[in-house]
PDB file of N, CA and C in Angstrom:
ATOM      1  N   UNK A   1       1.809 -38.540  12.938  1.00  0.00           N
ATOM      2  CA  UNK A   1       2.176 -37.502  11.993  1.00  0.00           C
ATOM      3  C   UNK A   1       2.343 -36.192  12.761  1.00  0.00           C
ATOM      4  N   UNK A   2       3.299 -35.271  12.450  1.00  0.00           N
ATOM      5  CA  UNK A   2       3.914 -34.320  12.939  1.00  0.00           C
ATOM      6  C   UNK A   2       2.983 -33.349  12.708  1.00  0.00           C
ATOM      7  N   UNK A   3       2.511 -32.202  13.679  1.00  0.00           N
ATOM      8  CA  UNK A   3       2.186 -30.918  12.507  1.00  0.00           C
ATOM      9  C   UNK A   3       2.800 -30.461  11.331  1.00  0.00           C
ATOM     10  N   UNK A   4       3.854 -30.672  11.481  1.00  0.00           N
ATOM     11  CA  UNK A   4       4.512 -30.116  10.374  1.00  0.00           C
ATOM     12  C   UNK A   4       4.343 -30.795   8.925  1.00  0.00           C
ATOM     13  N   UNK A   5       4.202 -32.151   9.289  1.00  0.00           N
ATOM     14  CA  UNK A   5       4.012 -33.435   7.676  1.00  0.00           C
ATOM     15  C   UNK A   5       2.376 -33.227   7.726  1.00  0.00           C
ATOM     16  N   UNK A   6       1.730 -32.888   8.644  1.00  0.00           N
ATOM     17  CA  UNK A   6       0.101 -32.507   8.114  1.00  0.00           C
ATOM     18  C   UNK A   6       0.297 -31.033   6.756  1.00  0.00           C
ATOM     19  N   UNK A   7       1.088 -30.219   7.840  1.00  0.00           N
ATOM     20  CA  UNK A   7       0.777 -28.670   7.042  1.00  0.00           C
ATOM     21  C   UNK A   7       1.470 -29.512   5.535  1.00  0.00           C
ATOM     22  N   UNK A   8       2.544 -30.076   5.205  1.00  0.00           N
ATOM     23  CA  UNK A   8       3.056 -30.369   3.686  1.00  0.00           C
ATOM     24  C   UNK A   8       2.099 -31.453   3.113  1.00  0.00           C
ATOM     25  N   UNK A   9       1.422 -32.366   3.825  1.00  0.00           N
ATOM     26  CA  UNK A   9      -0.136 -33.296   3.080  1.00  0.00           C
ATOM     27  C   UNK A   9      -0.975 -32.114   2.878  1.00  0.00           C
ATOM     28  N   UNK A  10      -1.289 -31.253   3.764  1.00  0.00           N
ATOM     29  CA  UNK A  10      -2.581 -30.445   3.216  1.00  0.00           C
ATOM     30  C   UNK A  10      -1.772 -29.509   2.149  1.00  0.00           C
ATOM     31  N   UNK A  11      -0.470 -29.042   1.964  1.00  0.00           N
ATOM     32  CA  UNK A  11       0.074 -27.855   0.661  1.00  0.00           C
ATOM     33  C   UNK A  11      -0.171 -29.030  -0.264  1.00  0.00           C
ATOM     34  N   UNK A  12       0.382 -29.928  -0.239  1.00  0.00           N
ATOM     35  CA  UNK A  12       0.478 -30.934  -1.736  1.00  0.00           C
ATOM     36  C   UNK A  12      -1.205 -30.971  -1.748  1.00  0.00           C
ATOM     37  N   UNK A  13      -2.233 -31.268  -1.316  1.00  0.00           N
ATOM     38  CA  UNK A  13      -3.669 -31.613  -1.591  1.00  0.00           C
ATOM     39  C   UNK A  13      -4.088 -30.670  -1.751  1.00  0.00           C
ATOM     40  N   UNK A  14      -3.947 -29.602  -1.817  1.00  0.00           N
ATOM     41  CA  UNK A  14      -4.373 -28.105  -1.883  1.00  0.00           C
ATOM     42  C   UNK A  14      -4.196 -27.616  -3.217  1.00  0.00           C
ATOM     43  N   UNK A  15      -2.699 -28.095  -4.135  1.00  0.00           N
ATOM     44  CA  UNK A  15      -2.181 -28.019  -4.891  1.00  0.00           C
ATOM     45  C   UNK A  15      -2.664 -28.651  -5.848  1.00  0.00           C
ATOM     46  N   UNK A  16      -2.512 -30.157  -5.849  1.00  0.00           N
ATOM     47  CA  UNK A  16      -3.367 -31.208  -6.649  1.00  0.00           C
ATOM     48  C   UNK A  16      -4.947 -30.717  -6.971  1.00  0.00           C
ATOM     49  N   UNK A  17      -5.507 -30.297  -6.075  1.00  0.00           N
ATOM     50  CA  UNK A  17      -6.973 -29.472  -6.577  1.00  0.00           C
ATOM     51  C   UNK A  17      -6.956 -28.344  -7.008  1.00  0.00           C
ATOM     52  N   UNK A  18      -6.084 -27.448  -6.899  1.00  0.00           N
ATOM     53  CA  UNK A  18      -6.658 -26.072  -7.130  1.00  0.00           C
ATOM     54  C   UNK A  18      -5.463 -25.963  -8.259  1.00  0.00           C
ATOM     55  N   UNK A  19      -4.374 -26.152  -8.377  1.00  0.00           N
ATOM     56  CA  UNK A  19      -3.099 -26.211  -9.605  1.00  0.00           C
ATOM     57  C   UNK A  19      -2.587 -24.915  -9.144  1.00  0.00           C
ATOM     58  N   UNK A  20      -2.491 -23.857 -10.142  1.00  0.00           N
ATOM     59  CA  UNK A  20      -2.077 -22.560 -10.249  1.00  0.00           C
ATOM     60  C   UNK A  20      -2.866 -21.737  -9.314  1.00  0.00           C
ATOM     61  N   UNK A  21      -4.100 -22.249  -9.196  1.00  0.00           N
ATOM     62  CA  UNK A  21      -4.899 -21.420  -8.469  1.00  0.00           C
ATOM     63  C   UNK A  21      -4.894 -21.367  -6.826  1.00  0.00           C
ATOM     64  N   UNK A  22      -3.816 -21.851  -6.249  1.00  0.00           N
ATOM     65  CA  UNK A  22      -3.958 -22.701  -4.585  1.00  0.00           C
ATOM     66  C   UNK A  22      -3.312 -21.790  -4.214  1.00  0.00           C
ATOM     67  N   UNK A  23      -2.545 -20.788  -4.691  1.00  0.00           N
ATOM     68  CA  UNK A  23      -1.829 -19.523  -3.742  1.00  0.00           C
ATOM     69  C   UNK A  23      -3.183 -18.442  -3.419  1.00  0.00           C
ATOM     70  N   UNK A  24      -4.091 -18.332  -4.348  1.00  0.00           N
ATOM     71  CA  UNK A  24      -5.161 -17.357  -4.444  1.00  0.00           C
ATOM     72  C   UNK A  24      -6.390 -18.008  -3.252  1.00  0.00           C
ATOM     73  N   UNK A  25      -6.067 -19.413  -3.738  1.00  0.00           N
ATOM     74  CA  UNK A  25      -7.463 -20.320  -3.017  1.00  0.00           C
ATOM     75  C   UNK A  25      -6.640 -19.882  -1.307  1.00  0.00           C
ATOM     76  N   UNK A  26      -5.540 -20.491  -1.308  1.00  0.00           N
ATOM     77  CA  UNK A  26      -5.292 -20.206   0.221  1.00  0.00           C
ATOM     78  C   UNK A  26      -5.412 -19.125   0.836  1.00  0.00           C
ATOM     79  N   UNK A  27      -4.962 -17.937   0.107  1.00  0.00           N
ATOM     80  CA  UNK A  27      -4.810 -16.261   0.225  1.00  0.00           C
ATOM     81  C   UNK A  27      -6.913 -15.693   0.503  1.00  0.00           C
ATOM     82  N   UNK A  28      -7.197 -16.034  -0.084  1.00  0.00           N
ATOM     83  CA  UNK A  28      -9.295 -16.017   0.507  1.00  0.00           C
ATOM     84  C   UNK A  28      -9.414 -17.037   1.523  1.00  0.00           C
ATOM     85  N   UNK A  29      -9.105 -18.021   1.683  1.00  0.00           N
ATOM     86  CA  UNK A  29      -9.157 -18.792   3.068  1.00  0.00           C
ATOM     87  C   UNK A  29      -8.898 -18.086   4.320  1.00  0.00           C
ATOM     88  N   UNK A  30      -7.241 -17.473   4.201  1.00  0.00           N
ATOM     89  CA  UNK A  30      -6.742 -16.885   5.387  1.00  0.00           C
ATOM     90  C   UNK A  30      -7.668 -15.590   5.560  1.00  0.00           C
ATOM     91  N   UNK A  31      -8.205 -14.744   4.610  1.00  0.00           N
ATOM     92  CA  UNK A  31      -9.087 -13.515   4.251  1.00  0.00           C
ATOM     93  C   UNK A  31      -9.923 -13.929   5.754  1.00  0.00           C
ATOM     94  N   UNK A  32     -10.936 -14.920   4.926  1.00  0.00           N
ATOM     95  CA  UNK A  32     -12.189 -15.545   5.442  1.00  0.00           C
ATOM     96  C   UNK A  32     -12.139 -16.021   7.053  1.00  0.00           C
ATOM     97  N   UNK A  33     -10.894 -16.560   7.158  1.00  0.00           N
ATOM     98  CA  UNK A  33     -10.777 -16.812   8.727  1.00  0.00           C
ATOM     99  C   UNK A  33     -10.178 -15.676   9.292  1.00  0.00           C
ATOM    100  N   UNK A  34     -10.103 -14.535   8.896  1.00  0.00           N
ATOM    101  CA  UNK A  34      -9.326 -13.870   9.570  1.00  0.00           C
ATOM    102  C   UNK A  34     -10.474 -12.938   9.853  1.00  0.00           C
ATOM    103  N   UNK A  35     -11.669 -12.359   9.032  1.00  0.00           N
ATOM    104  CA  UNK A  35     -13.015 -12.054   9.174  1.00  0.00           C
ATOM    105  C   UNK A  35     -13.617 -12.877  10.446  1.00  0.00           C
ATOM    106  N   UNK A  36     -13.872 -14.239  10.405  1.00  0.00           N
ATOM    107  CA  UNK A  36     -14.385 -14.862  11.394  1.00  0.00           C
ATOM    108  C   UNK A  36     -13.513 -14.949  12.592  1.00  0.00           C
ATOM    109  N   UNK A  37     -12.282 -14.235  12.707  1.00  0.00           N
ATOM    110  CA  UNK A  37     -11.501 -14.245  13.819  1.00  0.00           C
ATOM    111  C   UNK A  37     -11.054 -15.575  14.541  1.00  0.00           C
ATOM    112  N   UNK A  38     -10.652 -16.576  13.444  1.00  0.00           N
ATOM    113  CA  UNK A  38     -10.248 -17.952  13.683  1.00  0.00           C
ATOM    114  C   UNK A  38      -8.573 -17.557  13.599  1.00  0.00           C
ATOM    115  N   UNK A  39      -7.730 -16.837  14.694  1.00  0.00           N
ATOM    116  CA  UNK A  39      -6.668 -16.803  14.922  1.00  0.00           C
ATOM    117  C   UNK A  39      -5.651 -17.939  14.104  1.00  0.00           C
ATOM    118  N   UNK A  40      -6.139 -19.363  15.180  1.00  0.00           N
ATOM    119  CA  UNK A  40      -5.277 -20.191  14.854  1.00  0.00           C
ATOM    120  C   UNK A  40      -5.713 -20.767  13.534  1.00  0.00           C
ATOM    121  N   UNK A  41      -6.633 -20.685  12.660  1.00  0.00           N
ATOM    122  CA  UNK A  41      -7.101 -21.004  11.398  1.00  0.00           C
ATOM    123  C   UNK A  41      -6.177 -20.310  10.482  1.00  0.00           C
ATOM    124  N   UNK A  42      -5.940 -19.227  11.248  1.00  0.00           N
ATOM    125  CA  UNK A  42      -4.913 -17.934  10.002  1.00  0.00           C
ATOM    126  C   UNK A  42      -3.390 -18.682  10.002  1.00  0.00           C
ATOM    127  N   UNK A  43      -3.142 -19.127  11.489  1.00  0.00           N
ATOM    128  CA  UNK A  43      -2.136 -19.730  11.310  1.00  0.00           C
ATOM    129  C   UNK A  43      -1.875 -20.702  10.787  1.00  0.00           C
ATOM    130  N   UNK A  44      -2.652 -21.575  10.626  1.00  0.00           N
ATOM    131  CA  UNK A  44      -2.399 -22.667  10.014  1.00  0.00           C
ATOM    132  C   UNK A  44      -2.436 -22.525   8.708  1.00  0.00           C
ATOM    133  N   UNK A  45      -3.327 -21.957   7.949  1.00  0.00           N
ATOM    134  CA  UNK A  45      -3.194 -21.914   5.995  1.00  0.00           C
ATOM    135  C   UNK A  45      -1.690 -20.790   6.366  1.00  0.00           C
ATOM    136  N   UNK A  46      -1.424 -19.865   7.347  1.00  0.00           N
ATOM    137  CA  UNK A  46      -0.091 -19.220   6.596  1.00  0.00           C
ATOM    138  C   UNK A  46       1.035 -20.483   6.771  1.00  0.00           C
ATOM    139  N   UNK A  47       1.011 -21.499   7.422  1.00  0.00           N
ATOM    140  CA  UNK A  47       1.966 -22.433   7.583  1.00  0.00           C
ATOM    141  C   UNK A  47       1.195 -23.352   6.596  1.00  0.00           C
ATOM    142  N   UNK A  48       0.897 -23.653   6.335  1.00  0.00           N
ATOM    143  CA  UNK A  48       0.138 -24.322   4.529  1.00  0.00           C
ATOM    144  C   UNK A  48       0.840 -23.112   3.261  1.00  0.00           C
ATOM    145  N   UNK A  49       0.800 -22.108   3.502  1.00  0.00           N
ATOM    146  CA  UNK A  49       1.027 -21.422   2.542  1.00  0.00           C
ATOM    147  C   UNK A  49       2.517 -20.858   2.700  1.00  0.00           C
ATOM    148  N   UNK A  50       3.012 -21.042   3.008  1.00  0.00           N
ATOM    149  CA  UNK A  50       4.759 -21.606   3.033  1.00  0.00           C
ATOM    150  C   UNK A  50       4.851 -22.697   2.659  1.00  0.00           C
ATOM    151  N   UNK A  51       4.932 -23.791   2.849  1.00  0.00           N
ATOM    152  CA  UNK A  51       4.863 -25.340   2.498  1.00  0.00           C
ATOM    153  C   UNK A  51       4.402 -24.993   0.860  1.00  0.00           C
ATOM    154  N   UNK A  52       3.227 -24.877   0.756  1.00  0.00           N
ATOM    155  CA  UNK A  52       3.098 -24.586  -0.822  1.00  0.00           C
ATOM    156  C   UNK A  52       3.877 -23.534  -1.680  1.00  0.00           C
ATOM    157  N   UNK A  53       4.257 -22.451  -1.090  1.00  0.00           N
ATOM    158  CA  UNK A  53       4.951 -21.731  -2.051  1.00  0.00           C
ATOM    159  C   UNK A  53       6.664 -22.582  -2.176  1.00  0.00           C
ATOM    160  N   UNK A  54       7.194 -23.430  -1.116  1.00  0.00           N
ATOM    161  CA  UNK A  54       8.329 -24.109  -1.112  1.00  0.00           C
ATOM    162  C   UNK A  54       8.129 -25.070  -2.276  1.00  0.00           C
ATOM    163  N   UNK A  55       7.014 -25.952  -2.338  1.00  0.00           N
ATOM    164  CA  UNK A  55       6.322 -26.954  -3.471  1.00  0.00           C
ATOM    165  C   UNK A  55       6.201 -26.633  -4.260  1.00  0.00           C
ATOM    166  N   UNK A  56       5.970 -25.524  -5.072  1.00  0.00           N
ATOM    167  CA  UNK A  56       5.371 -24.821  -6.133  1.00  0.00           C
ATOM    168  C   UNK A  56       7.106 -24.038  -6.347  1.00  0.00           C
ATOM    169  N   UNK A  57       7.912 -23.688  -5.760  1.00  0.00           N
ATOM    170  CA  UNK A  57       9.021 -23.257  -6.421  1.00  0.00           C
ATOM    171  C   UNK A  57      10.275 -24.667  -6.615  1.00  0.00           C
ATOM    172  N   UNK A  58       9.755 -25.868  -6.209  1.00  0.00           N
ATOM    173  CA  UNK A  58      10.601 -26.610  -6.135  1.00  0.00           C
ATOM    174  C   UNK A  58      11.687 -27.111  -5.251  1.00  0.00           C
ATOM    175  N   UNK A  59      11.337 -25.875  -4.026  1.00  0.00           N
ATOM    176  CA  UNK A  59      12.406 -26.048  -2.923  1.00  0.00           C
ATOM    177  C   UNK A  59      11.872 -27.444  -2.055  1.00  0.00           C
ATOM    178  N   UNK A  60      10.579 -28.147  -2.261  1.00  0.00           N
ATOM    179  CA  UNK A  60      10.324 -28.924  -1.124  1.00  0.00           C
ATOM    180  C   UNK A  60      10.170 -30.101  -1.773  1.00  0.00           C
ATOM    181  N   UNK A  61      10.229 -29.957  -2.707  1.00  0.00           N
ATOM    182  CA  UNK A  61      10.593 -31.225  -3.555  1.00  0.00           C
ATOM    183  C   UNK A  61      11.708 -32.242  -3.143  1.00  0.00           C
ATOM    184  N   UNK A  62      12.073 -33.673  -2.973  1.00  0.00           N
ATOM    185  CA  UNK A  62      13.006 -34.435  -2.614  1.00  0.00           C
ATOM    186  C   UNK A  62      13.954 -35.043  -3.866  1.00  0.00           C
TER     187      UNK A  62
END
């Protein structure tokens, strides 16, 4: 599996748990790692959080 098909498994599972709430849930994640100075942690939910806002508007849908 690609990084890239991880970051769209973790937006869709992110989604499925949190619903409406997974732009906010991700948006305090990146907060929280960005406090603990987990660089590449920030990067990764902001590349989760593209993938989900694409999912959530329908653009990543097939």
């Amino acid at each position: 599996m690609t990084s890239d098909q991880e970051r769209w498994a973790e937006a869709i599972a992110i989604e499925r748990q949190h619903g409406m709430m997974a732009p906010m849930w991700i948006a305090e994640r990146i907060g929280a790692l960005a406090m603990m100075g987990d660089v590449g942690g920030v990067v990764r939910f902001k590349e989760i959080a593209t993938k989900l806002e694409l999912l959530m508007s329908g653009e990543g849908r097939a």
